[in-house]
N, C-alpha and C. Protein backbone atom coordinates (compact mmCIF):
# COMPACT_ATOMS: atom_id res chain seq x y z
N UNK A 1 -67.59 7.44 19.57
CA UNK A 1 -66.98 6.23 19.06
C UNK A 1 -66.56 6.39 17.61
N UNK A 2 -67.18 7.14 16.66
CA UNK A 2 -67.16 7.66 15.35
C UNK A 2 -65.54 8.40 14.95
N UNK A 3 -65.29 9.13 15.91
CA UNK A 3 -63.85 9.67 16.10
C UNK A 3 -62.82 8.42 16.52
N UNK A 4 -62.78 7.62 17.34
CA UNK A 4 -62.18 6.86 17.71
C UNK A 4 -61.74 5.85 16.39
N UNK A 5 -62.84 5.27 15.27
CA UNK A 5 -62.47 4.66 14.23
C UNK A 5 -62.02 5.36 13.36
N UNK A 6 -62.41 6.57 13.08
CA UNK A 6 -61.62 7.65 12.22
C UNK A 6 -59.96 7.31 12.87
N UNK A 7 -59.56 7.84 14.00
CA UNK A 7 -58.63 7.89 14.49
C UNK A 7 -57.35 6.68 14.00
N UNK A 8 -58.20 5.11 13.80
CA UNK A 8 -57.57 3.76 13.69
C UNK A 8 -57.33 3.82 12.06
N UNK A 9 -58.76 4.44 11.60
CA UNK A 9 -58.51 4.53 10.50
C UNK A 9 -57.46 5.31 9.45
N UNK A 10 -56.84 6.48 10.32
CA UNK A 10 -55.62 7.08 9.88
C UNK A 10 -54.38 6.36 10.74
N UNK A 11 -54.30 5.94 11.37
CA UNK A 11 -53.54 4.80 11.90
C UNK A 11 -53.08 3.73 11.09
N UNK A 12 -54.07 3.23 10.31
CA UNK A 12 -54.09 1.96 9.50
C UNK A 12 -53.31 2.85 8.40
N UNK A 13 -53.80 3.72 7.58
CA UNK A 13 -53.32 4.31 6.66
C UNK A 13 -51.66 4.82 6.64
N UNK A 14 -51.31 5.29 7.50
CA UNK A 14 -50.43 6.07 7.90
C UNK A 14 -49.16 4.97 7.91
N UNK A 15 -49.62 3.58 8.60
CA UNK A 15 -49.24 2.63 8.75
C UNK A 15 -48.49 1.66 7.72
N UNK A 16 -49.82 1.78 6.69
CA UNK A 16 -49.62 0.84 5.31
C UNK A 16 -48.95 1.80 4.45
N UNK A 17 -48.74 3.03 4.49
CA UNK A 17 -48.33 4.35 3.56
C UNK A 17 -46.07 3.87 3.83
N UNK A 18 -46.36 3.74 5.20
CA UNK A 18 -44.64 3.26 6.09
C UNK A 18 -44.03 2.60 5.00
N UNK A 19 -44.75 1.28 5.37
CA UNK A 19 -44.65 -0.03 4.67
C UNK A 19 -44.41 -0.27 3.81
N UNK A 20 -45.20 1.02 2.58
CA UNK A 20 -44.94 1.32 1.11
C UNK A 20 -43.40 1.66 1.07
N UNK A 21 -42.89 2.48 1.74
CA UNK A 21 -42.15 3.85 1.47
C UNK A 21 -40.76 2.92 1.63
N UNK A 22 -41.34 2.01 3.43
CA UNK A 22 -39.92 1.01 3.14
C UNK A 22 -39.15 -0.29 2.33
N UNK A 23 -41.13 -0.57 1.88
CA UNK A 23 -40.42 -1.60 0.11
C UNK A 23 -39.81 -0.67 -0.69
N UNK A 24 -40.25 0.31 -1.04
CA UNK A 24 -39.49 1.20 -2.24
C UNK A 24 -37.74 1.34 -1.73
N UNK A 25 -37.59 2.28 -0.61
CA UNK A 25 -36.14 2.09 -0.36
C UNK A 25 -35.48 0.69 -0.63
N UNK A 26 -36.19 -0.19 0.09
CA UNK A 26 -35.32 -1.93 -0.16
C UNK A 26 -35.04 -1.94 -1.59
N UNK A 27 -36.09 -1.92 -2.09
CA UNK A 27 -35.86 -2.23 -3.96
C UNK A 27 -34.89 -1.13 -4.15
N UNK A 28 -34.75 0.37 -3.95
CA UNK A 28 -33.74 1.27 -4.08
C UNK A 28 -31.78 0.17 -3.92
N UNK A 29 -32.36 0.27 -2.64
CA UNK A 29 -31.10 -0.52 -1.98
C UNK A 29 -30.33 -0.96 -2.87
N UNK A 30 -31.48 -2.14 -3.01
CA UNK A 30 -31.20 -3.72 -3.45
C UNK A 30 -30.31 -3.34 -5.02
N UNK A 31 -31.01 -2.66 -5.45
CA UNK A 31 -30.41 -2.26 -6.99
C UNK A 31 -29.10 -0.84 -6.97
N UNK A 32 -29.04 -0.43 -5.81
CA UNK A 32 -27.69 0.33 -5.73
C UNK A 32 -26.94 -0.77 -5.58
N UNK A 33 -27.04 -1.75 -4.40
CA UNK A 33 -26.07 -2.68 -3.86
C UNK A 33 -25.39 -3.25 -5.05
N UNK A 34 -26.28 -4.15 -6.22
CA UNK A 34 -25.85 -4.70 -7.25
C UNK A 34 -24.90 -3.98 -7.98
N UNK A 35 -25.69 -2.30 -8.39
CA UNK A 35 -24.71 -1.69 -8.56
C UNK A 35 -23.30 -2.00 -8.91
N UNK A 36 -23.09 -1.80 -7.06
CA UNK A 36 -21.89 -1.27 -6.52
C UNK A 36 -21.38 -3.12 -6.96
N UNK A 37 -21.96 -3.83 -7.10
CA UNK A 37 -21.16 -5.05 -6.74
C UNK A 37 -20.46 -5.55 -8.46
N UNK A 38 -21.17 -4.89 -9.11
CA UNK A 38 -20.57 -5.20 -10.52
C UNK A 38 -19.24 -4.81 -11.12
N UNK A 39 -19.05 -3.79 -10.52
CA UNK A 39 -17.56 -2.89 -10.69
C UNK A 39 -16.62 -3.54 -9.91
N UNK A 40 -17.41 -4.33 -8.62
CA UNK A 40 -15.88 -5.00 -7.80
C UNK A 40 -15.38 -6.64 -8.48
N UNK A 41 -14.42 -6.09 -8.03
CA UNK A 41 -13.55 -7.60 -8.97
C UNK A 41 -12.93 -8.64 -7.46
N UNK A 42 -13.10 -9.86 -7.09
CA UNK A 42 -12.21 -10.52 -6.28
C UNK A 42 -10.80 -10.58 -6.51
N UNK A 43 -9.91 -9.99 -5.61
CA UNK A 43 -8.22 -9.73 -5.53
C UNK A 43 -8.03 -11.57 -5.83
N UNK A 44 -6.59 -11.42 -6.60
CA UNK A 44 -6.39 -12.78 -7.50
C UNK A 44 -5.60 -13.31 -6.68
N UNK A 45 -6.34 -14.88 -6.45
CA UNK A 45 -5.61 -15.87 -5.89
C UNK A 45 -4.03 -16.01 -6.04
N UNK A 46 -3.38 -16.68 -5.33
CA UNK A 46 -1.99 -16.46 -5.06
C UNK A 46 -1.07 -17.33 -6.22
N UNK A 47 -2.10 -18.21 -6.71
CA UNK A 47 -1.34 -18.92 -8.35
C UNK A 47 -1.94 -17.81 -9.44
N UNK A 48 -3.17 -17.33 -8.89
CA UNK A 48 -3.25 -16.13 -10.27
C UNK A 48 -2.55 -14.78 -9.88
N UNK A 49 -1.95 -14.39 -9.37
CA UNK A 49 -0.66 -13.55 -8.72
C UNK A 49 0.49 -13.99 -8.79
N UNK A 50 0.86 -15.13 -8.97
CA UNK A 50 2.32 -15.68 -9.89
C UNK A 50 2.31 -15.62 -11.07
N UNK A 51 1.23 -15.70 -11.83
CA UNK A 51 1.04 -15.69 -12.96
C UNK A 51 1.38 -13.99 -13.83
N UNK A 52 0.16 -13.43 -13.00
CA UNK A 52 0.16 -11.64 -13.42
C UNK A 52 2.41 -11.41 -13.18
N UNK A 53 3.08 -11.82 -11.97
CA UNK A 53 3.91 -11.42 -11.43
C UNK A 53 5.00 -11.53 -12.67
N UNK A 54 4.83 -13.04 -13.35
CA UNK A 54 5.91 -13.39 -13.88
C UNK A 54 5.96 -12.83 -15.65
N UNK A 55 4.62 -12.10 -15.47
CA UNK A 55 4.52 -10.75 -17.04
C UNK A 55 4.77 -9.71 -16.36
N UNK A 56 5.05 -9.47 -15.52
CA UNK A 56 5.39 -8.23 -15.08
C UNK A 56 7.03 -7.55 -14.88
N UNK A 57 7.49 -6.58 -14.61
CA UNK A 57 8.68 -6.37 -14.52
C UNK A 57 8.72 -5.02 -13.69
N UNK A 58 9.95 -4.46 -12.82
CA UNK A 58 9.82 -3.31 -12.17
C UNK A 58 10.58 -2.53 -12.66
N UNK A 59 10.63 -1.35 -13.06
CA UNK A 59 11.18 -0.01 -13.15
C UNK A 59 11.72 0.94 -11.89
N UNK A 60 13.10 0.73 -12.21
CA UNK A 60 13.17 2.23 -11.01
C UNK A 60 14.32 3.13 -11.30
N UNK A 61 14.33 3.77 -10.88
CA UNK A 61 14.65 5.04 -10.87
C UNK A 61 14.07 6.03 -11.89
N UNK A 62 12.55 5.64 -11.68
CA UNK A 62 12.20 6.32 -12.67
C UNK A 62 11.65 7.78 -12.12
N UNK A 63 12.23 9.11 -13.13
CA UNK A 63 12.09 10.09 -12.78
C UNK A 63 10.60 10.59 -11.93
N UNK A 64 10.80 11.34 -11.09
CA UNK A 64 9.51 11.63 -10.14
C UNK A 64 8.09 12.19 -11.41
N UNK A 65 8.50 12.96 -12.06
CA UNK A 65 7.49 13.61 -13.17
C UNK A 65 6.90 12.80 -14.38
N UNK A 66 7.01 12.07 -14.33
CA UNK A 66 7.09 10.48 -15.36
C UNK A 66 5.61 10.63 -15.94
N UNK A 67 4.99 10.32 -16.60
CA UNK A 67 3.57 9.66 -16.36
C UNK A 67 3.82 8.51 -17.40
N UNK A 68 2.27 7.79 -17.02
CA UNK A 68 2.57 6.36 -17.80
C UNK A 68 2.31 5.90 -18.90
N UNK A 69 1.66 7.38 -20.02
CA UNK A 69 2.04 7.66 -21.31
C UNK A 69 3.30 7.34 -21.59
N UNK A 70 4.00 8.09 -21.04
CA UNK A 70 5.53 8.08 -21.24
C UNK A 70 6.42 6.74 -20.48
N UNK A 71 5.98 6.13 -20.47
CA UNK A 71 6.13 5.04 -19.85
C UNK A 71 6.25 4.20 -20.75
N UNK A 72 4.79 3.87 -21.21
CA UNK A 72 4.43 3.13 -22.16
C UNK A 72 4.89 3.15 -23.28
N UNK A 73 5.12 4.63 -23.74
CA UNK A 73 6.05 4.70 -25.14
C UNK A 73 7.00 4.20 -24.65
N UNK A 74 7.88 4.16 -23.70
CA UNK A 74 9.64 3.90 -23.89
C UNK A 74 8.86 2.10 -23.81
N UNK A 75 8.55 1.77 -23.47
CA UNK A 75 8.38 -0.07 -23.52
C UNK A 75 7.46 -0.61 -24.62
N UNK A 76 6.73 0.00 -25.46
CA UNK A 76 6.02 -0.39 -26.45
C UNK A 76 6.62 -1.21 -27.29
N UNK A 77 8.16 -1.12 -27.73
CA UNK A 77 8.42 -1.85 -28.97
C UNK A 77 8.66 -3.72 -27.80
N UNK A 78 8.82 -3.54 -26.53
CA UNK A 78 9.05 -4.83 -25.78
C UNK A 78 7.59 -5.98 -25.81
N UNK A 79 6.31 -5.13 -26.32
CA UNK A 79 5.57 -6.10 -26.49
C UNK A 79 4.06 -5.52 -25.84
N UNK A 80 2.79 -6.28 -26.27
CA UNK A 80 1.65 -5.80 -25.75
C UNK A 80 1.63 -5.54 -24.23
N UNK A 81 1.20 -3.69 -24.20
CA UNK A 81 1.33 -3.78 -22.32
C UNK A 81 0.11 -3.73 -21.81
N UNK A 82 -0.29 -4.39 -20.80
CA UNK A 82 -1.84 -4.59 -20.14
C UNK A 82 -2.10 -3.68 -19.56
N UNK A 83 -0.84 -3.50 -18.33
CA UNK A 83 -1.00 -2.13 -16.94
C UNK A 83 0.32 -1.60 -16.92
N UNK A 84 0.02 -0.18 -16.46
CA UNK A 84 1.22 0.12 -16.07
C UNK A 84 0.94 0.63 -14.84
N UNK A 85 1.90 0.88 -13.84
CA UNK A 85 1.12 1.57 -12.33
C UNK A 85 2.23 2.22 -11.75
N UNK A 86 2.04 3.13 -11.37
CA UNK A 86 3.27 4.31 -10.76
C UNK A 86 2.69 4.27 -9.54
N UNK A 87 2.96 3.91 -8.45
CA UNK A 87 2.86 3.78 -6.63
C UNK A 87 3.00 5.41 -6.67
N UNK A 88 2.29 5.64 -5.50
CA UNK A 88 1.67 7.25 -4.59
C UNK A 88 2.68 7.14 -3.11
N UNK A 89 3.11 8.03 -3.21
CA UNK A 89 3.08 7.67 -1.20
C UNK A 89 1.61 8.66 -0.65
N UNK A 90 1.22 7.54 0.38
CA UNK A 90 0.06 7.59 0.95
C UNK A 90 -0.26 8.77 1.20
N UNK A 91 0.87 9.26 2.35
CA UNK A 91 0.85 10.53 3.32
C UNK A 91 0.93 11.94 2.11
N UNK A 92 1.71 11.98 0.87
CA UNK A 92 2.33 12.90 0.42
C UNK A 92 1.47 13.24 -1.05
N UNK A 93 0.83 12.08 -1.35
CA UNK A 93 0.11 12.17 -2.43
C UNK A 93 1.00 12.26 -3.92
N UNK A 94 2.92 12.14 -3.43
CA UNK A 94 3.60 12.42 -4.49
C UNK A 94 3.83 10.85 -5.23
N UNK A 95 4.58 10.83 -6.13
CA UNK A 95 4.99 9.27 -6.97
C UNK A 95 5.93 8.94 -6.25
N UNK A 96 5.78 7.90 -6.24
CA UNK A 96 7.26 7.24 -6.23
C UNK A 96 8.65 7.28 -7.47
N UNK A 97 9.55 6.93 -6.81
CA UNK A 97 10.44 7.08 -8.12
C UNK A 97 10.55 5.68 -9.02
N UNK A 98 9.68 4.51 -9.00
CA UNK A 98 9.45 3.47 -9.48
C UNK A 98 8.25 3.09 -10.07
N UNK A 99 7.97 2.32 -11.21
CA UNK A 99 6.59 1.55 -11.55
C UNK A 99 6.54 0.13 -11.96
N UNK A 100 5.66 -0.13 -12.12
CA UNK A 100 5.49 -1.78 -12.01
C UNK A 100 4.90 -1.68 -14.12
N UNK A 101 5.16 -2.56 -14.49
CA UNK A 101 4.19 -2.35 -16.21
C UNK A 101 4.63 -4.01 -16.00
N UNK A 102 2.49 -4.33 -16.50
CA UNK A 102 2.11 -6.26 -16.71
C UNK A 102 2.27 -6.39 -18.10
N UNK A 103 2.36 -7.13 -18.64
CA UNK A 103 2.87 -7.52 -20.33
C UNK A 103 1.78 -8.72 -20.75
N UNK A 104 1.87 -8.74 -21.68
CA UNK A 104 0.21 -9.67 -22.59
C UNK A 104 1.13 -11.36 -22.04
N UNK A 105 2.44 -11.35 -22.19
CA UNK A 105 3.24 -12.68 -22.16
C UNK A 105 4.55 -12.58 -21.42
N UNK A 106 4.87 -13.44 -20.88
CA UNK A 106 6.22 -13.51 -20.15
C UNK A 106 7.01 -13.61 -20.81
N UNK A 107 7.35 -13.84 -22.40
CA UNK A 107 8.43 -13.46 -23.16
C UNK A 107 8.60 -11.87 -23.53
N UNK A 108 7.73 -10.98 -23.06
CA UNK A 108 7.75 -9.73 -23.20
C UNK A 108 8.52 -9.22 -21.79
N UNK A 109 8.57 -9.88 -20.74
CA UNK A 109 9.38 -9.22 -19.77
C UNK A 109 11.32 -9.59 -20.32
N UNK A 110 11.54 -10.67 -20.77
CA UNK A 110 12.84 -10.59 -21.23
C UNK A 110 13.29 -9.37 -22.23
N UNK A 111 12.53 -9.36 -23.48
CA UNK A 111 12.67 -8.10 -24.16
C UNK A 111 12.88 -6.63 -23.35
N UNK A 112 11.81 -6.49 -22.04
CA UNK A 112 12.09 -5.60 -21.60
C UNK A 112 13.19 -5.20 -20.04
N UNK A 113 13.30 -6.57 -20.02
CA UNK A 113 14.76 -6.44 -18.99
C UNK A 113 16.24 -6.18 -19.96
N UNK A 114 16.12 -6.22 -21.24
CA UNK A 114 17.23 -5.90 -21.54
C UNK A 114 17.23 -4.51 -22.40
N UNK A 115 16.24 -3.63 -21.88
CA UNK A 115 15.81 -2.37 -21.62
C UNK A 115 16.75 -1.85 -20.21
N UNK A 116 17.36 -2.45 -19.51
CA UNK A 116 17.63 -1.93 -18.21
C UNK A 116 18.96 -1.28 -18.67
N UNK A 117 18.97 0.07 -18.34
CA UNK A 117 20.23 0.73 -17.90
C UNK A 117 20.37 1.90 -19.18
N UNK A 118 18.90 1.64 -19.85
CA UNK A 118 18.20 2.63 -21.03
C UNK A 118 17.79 3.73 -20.20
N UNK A 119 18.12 5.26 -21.02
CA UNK A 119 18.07 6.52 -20.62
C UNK A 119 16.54 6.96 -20.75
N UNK A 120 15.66 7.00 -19.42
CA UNK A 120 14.34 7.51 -19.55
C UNK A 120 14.09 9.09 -18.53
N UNK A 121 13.78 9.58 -19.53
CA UNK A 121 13.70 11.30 -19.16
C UNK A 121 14.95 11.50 -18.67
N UNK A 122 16.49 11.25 -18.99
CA UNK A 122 17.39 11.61 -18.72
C UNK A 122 18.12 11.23 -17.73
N UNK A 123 17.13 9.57 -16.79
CA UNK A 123 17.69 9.01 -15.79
C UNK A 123 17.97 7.65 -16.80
N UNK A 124 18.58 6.92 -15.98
CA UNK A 124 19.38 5.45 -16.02
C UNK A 124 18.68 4.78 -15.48
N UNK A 125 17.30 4.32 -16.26
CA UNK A 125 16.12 3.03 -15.80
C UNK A 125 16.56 1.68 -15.16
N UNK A 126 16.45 0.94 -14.34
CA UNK A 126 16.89 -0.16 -13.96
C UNK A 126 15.67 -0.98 -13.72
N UNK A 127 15.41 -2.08 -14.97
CA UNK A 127 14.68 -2.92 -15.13
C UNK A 127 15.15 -4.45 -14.87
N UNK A 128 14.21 -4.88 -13.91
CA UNK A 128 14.06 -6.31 -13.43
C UNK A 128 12.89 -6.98 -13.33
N UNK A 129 12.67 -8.55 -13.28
CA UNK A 129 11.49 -9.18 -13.68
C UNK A 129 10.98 -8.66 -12.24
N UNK A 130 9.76 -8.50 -12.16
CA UNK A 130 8.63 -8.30 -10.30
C UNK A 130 9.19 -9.61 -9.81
N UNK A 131 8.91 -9.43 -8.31
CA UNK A 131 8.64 -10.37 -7.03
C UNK A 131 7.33 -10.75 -7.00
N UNK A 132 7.15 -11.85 -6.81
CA UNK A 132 5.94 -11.91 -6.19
C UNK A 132 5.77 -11.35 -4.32
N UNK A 133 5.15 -10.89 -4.15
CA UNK A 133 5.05 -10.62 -2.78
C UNK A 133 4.72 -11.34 -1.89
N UNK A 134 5.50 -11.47 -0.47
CA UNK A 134 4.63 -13.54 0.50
C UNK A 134 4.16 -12.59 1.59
N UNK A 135 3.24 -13.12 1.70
CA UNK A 135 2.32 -12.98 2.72
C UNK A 135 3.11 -12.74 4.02
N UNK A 136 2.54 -11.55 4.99
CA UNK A 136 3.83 -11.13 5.54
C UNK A 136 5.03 -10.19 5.82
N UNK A 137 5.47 -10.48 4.60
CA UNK A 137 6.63 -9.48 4.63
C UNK A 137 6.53 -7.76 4.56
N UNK A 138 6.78 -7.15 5.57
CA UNK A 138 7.20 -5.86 5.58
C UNK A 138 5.74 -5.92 7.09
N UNK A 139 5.07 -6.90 7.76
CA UNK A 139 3.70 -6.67 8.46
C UNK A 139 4.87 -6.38 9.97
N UNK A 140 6.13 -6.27 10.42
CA UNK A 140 6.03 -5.82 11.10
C UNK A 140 6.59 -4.40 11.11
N UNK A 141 6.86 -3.52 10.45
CA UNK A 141 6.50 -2.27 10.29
C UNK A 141 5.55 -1.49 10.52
N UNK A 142 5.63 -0.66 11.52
CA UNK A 142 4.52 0.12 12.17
C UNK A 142 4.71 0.36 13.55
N UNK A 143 3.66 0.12 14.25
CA UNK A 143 4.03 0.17 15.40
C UNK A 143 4.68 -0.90 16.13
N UNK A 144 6.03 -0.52 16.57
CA UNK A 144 6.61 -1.22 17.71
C UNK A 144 7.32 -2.35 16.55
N UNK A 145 7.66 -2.13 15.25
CA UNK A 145 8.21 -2.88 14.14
C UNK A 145 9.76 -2.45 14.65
N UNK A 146 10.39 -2.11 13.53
CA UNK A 146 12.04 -2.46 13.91
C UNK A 146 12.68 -1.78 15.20
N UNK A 147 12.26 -1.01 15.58
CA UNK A 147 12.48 -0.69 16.88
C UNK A 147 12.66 -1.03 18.22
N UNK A 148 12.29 -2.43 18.18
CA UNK A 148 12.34 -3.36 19.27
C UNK A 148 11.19 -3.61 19.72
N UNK A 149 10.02 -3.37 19.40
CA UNK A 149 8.82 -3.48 20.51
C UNK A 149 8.01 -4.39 19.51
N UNK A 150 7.56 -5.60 20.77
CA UNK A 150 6.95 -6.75 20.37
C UNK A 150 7.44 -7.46 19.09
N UNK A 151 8.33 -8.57 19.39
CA UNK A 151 8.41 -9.10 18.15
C UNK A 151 9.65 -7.95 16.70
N UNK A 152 9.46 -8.26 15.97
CA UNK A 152 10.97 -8.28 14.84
C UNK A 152 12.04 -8.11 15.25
N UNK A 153 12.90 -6.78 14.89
CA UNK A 153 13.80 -7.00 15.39
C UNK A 153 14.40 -6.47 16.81
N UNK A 154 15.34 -6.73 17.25
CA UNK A 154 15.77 -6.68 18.23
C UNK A 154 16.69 -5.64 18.79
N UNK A 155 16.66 -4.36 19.90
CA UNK A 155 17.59 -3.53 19.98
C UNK A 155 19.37 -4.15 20.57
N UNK A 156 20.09 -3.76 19.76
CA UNK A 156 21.19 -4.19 20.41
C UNK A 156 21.71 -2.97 21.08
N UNK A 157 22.21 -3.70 22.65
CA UNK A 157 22.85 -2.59 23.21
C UNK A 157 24.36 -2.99 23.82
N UNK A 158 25.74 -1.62 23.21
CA UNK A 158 26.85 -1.91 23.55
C UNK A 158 26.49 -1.49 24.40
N UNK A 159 27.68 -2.17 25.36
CA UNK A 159 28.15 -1.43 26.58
C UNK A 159 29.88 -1.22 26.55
N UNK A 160 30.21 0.07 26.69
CA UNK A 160 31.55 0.56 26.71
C UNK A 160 32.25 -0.32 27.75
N UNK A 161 33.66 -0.16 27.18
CA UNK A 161 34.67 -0.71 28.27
C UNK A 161 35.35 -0.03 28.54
N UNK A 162 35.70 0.64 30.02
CA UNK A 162 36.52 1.41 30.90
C UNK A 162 38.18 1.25 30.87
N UNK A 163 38.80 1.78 30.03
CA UNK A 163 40.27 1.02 30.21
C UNK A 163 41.04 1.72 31.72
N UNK A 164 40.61 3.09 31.17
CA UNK A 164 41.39 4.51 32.07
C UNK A 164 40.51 4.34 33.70
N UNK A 165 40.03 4.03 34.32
CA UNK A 165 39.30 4.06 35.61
C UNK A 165 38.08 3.51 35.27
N UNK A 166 37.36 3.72 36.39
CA UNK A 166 35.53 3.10 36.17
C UNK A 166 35.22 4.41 35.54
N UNK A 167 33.65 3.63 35.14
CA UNK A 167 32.71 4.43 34.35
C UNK A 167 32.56 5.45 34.70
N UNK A 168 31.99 6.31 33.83
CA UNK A 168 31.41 7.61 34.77
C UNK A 168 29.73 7.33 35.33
N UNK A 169 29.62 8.29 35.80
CA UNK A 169 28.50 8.01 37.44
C UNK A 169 27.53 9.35 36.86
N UNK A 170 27.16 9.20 35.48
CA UNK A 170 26.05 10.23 35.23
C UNK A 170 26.11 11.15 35.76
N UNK A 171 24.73 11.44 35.50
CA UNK A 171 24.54 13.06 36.18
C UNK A 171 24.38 13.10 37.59
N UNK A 172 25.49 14.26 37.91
CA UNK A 172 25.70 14.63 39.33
C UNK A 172 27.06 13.94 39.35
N UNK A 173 27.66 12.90 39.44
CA UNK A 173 29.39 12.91 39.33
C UNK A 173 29.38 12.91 40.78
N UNK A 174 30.95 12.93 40.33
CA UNK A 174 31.68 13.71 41.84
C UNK A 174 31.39 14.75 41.92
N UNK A 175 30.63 15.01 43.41
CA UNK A 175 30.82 16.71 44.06
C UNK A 175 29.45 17.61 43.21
N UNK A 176 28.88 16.53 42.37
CA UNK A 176 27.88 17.61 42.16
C UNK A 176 27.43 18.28 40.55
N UNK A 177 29.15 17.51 40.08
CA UNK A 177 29.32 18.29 38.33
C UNK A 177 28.60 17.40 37.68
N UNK A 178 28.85 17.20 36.47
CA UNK A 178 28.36 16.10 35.13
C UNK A 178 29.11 15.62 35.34
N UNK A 179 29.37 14.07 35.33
CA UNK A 179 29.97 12.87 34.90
C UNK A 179 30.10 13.33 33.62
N UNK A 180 31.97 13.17 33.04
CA UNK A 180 31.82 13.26 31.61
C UNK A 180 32.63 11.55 31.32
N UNK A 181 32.63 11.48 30.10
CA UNK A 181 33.41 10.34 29.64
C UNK A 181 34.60 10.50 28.66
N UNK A 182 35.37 9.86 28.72
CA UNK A 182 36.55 10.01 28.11
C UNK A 182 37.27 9.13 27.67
N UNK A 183 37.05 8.17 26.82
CA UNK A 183 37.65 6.87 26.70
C UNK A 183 39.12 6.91 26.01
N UNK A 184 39.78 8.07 26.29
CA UNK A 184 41.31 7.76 25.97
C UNK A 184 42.08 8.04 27.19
């Protein structure tokens, strides 16, 4: 019987040792989680996204090799700049040939729209105030988007008109050849 309580008794231990090991991870957790939660910011409501939109202005044709040092110098004298952001394509990891730059005030995007058609790295910049973006637009792109499938747009299909005889009769024809067509 002496073995048997030994036995419960490393049982019990072994048990309460668990128990320890899995408060410590929780408290681990708990204080990574916070962590991670301090660095995230909530994406800005759709009146605080008109707001950012209407200090903002777009750049394009801006050379592929750009960076946003050089960015920033050519727009510095237009006024305090907050962000500037040069878009990636996803797949390619390369720039785009456009960037977006936010301004401290919306009288700084006029100063810098009449920046447009100013020589940057040897291209012809074309500056305009941003869009705001609506909810939506561009979501049917992808699968089965302009192509006809489900929803946007729609395939249109001509159909030829025969002046010279009827149509041709595809493959196999008369006798066996290709159907060709010939509409003169």
């Amino acid at each position: 019987m002496a073995a048997f309580d030994n036995n419960s008794n490393a049982f019990k231990s072994l048990e309460m040792e668990i128990e320890e090991e899995a408060r410590v991870l929780k408290e681990i957790q708990t204080e990574l989680s916070e962590k991670m939660d301090t660095g995230r910011t909530a994406p800005p409501t759709e009146e605080e996204q008109k707001e950012i939109d209407a200090r903002s202005v777009f750049v394009g044709n801006v050379e592929f090799g750009a960076t946003i040092e050089e960015l920033e110098a050519h727009f510095k004298d237009c006024g305090e700049i907050v962000r500037t952001t040069i878009p990636k394509n996803k797949l390619t990891k390369k720039q785009k040939n456009h960037a977006f730059i936010e301004f401290e005030s919306p009288a700084c995007v006029e100063n810098a729209i009449v920046m447009s058609g100013s020589t940057f790295r040897e291209r012809q910049i074309v500056v305009t105030s941003k869009r705001t973006n609506k909810p939506g637009m561009g979501a049917q792109r992808g699968r089965g988007g302009f192509r006809g499938g489900r929803g946007g747009q729609q395939t249109v299909i001509v159909k030829y008109v025969y002046v010279n005889g009827a149509p041709p009769r595809g493959r196999g024809g008369f006798r066996g050849g290709r159907g060709r067509f010939n509409p003169y």
